[in-house]
Protein backbone atom coordinates (compact mmCIF):
# COMPACT_ATOMS: atom_id res chain seq x y z
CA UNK A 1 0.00 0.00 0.00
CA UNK A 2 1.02 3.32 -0.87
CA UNK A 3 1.47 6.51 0.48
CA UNK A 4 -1.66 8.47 -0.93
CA UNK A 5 -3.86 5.16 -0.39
CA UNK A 6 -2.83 5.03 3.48
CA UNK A 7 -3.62 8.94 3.61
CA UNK A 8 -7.15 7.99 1.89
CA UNK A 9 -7.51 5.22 4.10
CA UNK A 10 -7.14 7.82 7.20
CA UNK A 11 -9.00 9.84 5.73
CA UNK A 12 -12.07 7.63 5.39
CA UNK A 13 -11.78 6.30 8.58
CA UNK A 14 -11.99 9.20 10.05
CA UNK A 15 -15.08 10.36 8.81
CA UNK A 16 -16.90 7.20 9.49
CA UNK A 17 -15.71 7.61 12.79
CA UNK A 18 -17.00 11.09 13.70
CA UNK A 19 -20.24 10.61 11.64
CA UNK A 20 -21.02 7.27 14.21
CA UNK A 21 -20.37 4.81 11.75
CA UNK A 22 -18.30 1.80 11.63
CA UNK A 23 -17.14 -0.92 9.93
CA UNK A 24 -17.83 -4.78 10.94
CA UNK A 25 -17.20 -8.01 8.18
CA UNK A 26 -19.31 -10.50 7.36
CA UNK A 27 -17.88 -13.21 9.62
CA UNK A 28 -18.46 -10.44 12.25
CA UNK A 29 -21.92 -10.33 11.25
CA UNK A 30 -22.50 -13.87 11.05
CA UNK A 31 -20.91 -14.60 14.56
CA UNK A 32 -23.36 -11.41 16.26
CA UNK A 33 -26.34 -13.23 14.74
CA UNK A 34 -25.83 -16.65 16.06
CA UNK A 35 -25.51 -14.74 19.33
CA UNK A 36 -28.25 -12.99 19.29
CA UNK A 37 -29.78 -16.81 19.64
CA UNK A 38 -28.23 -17.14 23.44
CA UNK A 39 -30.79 -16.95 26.51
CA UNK A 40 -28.41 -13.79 27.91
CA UNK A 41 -29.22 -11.56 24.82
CA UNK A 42 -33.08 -11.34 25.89
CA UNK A 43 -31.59 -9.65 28.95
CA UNK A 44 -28.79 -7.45 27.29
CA UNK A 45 -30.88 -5.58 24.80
CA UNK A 46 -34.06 -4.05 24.74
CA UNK A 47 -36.85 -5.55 22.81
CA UNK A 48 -36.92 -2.46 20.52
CA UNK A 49 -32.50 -2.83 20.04
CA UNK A 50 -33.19 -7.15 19.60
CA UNK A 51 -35.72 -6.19 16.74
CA UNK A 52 -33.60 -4.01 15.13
CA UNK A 53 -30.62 -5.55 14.93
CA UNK A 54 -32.60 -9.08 13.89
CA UNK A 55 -34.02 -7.03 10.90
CA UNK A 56 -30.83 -5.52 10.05
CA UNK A 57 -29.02 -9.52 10.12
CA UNK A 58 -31.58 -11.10 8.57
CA UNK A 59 -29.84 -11.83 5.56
CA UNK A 60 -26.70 -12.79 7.21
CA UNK A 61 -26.30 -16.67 7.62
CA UNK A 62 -25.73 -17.65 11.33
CA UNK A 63 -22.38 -19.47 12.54
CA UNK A 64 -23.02 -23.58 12.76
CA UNK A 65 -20.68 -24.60 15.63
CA UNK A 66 -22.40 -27.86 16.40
CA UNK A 67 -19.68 -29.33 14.82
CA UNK A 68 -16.99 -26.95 16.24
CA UNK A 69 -16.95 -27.66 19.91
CA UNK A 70 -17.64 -30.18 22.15
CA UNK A 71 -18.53 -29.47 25.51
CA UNK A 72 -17.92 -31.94 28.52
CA UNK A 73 -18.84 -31.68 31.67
CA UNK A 74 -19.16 -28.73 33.86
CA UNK A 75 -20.23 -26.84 36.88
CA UNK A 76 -23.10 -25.00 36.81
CA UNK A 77 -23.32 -22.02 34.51
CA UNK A 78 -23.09 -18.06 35.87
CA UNK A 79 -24.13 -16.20 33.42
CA UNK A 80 -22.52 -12.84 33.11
CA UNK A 81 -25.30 -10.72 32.42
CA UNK A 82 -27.31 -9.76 35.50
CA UNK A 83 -31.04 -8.88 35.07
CA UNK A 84 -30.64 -6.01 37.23
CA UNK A 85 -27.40 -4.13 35.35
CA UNK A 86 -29.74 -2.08 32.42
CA UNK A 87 -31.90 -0.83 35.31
CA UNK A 88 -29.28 0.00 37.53
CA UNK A 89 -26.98 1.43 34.56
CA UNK A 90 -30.13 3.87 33.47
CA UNK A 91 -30.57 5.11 36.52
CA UNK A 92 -26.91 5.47 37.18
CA UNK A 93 -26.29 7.65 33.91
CA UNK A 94 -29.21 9.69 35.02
CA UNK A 95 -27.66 10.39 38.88
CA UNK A 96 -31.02 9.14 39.96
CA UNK A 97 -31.88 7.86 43.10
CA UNK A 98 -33.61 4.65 44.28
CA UNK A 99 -35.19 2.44 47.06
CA UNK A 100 -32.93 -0.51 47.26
CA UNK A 101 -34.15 -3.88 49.03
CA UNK A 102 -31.58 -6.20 49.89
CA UNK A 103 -30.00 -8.93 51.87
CA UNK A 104 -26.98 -9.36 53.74
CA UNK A 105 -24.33 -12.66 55.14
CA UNK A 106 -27.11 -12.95 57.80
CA UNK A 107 -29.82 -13.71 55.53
CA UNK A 108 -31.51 -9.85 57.50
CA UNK A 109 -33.48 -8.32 54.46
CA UNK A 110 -33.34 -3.95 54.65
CA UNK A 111 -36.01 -2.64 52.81
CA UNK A 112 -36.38 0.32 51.20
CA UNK A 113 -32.85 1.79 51.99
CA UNK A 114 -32.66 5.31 50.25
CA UNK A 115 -29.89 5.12 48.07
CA UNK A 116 -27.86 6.44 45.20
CA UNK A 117 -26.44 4.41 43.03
CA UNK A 118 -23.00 5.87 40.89
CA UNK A 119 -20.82 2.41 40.05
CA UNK A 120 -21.47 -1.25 38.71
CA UNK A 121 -18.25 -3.66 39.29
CA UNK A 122 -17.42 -6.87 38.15
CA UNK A 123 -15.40 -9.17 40.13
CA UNK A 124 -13.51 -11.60 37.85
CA UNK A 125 -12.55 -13.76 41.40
CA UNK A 126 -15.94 -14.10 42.54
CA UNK A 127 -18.00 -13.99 39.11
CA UNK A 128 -20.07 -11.35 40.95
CA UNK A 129 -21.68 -7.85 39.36
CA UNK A 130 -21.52 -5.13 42.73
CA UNK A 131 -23.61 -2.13 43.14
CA UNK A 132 -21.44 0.06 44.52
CA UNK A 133 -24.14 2.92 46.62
CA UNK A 134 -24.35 5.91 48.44
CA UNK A 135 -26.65 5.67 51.97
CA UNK A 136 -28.54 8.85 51.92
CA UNK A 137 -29.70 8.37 55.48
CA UNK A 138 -26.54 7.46 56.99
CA UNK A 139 -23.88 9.19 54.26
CA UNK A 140 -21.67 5.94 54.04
CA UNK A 141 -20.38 4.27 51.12
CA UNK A 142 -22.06 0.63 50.39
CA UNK A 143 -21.28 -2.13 48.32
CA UNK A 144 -24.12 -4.99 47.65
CA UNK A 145 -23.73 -8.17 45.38
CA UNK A 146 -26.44 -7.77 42.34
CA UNK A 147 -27.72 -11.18 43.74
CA UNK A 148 -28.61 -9.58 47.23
CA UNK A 149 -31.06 -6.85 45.82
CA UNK A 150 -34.55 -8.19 46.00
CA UNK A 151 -36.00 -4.98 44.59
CA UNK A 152 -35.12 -1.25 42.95
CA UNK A 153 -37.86 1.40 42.87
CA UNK A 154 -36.65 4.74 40.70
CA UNK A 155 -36.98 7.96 42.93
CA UNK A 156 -37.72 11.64 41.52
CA UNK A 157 -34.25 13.11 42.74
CA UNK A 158 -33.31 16.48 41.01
CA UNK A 159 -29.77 17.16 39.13
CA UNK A 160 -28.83 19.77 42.24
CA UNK A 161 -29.15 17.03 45.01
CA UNK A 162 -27.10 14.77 42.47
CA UNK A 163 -24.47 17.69 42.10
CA UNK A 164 -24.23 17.64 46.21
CA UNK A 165 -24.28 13.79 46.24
CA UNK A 166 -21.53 13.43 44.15
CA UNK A 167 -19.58 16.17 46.04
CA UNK A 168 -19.74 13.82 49.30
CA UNK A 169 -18.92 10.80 47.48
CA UNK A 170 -15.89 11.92 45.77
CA UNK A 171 -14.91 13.17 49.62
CA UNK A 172 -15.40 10.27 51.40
CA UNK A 173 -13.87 8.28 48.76
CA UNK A 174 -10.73 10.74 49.23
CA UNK A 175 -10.82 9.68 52.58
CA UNK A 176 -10.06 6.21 52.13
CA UNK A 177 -7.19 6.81 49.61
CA UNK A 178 -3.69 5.03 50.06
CA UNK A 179 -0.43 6.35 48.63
CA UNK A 180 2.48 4.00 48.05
CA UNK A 181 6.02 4.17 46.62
CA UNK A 182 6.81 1.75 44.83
CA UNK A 183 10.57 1.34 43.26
CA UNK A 184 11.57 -0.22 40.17
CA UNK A 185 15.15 -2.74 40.63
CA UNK A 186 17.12 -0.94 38.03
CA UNK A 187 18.36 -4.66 36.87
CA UNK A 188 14.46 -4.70 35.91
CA UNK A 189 14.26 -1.63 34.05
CA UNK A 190 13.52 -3.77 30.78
CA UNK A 191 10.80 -5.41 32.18
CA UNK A 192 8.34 -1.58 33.32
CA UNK A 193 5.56 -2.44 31.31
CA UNK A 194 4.55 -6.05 32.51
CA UNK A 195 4.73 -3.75 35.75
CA UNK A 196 2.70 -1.06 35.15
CA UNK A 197 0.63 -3.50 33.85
CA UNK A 198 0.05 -5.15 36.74
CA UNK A 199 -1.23 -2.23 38.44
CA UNK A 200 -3.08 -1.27 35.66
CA UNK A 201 -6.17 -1.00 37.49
CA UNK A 202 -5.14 1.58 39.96
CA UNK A 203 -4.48 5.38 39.28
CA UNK A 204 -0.64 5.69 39.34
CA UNK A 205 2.05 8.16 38.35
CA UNK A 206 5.51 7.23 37.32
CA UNK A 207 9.07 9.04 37.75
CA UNK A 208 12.11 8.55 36.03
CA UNK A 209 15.58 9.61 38.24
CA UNK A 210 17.68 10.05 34.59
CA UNK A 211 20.79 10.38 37.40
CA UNK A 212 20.41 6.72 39.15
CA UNK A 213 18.45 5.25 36.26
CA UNK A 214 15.56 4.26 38.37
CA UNK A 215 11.86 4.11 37.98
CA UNK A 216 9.35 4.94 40.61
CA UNK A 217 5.64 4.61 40.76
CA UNK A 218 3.57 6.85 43.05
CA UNK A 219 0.46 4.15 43.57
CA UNK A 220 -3.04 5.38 44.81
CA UNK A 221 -5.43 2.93 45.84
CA UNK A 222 -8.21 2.42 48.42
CA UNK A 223 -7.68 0.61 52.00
CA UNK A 224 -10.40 -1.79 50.90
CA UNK A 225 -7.77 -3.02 47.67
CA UNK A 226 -4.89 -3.43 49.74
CA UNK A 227 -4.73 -7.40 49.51
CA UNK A 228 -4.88 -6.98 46.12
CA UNK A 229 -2.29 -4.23 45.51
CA UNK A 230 0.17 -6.84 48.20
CA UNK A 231 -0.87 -9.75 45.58
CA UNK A 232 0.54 -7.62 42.90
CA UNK A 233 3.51 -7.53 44.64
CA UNK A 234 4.45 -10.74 45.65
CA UNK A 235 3.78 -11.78 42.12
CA UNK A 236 6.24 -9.09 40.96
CA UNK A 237 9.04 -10.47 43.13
CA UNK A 238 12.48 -9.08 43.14
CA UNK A 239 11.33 -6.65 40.43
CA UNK A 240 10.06 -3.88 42.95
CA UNK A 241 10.29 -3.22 46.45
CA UNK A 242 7.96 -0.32 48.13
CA UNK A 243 9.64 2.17 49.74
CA UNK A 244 6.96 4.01 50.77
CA UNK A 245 4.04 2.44 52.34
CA UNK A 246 3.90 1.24 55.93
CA UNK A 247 1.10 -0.97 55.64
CA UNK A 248 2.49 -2.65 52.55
CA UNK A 249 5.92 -2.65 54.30
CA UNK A 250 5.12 -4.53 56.85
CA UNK A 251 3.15 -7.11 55.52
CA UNK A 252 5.43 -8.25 52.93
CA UNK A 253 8.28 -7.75 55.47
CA UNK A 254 5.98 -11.00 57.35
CA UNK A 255 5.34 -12.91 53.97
CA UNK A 256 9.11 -12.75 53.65
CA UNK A 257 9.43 -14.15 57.08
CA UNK A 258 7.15 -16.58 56.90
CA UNK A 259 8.62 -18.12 53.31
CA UNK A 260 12.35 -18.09 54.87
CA UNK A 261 10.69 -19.82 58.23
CA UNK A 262 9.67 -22.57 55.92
CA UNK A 263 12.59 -23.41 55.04
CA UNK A 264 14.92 -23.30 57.95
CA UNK A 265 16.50 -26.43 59.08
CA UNK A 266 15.47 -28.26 62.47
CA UNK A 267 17.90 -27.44 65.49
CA UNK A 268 18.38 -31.34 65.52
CA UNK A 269 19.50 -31.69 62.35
CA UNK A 270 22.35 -28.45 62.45
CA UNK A 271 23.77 -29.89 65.57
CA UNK A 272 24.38 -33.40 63.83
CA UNK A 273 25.98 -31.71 60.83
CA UNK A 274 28.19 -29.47 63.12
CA UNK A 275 29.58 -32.93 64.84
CA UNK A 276 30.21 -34.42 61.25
CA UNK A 277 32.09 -31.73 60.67
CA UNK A 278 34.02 -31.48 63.74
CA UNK A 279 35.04 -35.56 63.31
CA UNK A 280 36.15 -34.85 59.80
C-alpha cells in the first residue's frame, strides 16, 4: 500500500468515525447473529435494540458450531449478564436515586434503603456484578452483590441534590485513599511495562531519576484493595520493592518471614551436621 492510499484510508476512517459509523465483516456479522440466539441476549438488549438488529441480520447466515466444539462436563453455569445491570446502569447515567431492598451474610433483608447508586463492578474472582451505593440516610459508602437486591424502585431526585451527592462521594472516597512508593530494581528496568501492567487498574504516576536510572511509581489505591495491591507484589518479586508504604511494608516484610521460616533447618539436624564436621 502506498502513500496516498494510506492517507485515503485515514481519511475515510476518520469520517466514518466522527459521523457514528463503523465498519464490521461479514464473519463479524455472522458470529453477532448466532448470538443474538443465546438466553443472555433477551436480557442485554431491549426488545426495541433485539428487533432491530434481527431485521438488520436477517440476511446474514448464522455461525453452525455444532460441529466446532464439544462441551464436557461442567459446573453449573453463571451467566454474566445480570437482570438487574440495564436498570441500575439507566438510573446510574441519570444520577437518579432509588429504594434498594436487599440482603446481607445474615440472611436480615433492609427494605427500602434510600440510596444512590454511581458504580457497577465486576469481580472476575468471585463472578459477581456489585452495586457500589451511596446511603442517603446514613452518608456511608455501600457495596451490595447484584444477587442480594430483591428490589429497585426509581426515585424523583433532582440534578442539584445529584451535584451535592456526588460532592460527598468523591470526599469520602478521598478519605479512604492510600499512597504507596513503589521502586523499580534498576536490573528490571527492561521489564516496566509487565509492571505497570500489573497495576493497571489503579491510578498511578511514574518518575524517572535520569541520574540513578531508576523508575518509581507513586500508587493510589483504596484501604479496601490493599490485599490486592500486596498480591501484585508478591507476584512481581524481586522486580520492585515499596519504599513508601507502611502498611504494605510490613506485611510483605511478614510474607518474607514466613517463606524463609519454611525453610529453615530443624535445630536437631544443624547440631548433627556441626559434629560431622568437627570428626572430619
Amino acid at each position: 500500500m502506498n502513500l496516498f492510499e494510506k492517507i485515503f484510508n485515514y481519511d475515510m476512517v476518520t469520517k466514518l468515525e466522527n459521523a457514528g459509523t463503523f465498519m464490521v465483516t461479514s464473519v463479524e456479522r455472522s458470529w453477532l447473529k448466532t448470538m443474538l440466539k443465546h438466553p443472555a441476549a433477551l436480557h442485554a438488549f431491549t426488545p426495541a435494540a433485539m428487533e432491530k438488529l434481527q431485521r438488520v441480520l436477517e440476511a446474514e447466515p448464522a455461525l453452525d458450531l455444532s460441529d466446532a466444539f464439544m462441551e464436557k462436563a461442567r459446573s453449573k453455569e453463571k451467566q454474566v449478564f445480570h437482570p438487574q445491570l440495564r436498570t441500575l446502569r439507566r438510573v446510574i447515567t441519570r444520577q437518579g436515586a432509588i429504594r434498594l431492598t436487599y440482603r446481607v451474610k445474615d440472611e436480615r433483608i433492609f427494605v427500602n434503603e434510600m440510596a444512590f447508586p454511581y458504580k457497577l463492578e465486576y469481580s472476575q474472582v468471585k463472578k459477581d456484578w456489585y452495586l457500589l451505593w451511596y446511603h442517603l440516610r446514613h452518608r456511608a459508602i455501600m457495596s451490595t452483590k447484584l444477587d442480594n437486591i430483591e428490589a429497585v424502585h426509581e426515585l424523583p431526585f433532582s440534578a442539584e441534590r445529584a451535584a451535592q451527592v456526588q460532592i460527598q462521594i468523591e470526599k469520602l472516597l478521598h478519605k479512604r485513599h492510600i499512597q504507596a512508593t513503589i521502586a523499580v530494581v534498576k536490573l528490571y528496568n527492561r521489564e516496566l511495562s509487565r509492571i505497570l501492567y500489573a497495576f493497571s487498574c489503579f491510578e498511578k504516576q511514574v518518575d524517572y531519576d535520569e541520574k540513578e536510572g531508576t523508575y518509581t511509581i507513586q500508587l493510589t489505591y483504596l484501604n479496601n484493595e490493599a490485599e490486592y495491591v500486596l498480591s501484585k507484589l508478591r507476584f512481581l518479586g524481586k522486580r520492585v520493592r515499596v519504599v513508601r508504604g507502611e502498611y504494605l511494608q510490613k506485611r510483605m516484610l511478614e510474607s518474607a518471614q514466613k517463606a524463609l521460616a519454611r525453610y529453615e533447618a530443624p535445630v536437631g539436624v544443624e547440631s548433627a551436621e556441626g559434629a560431622a564436621g568437627g570428626n572430619l
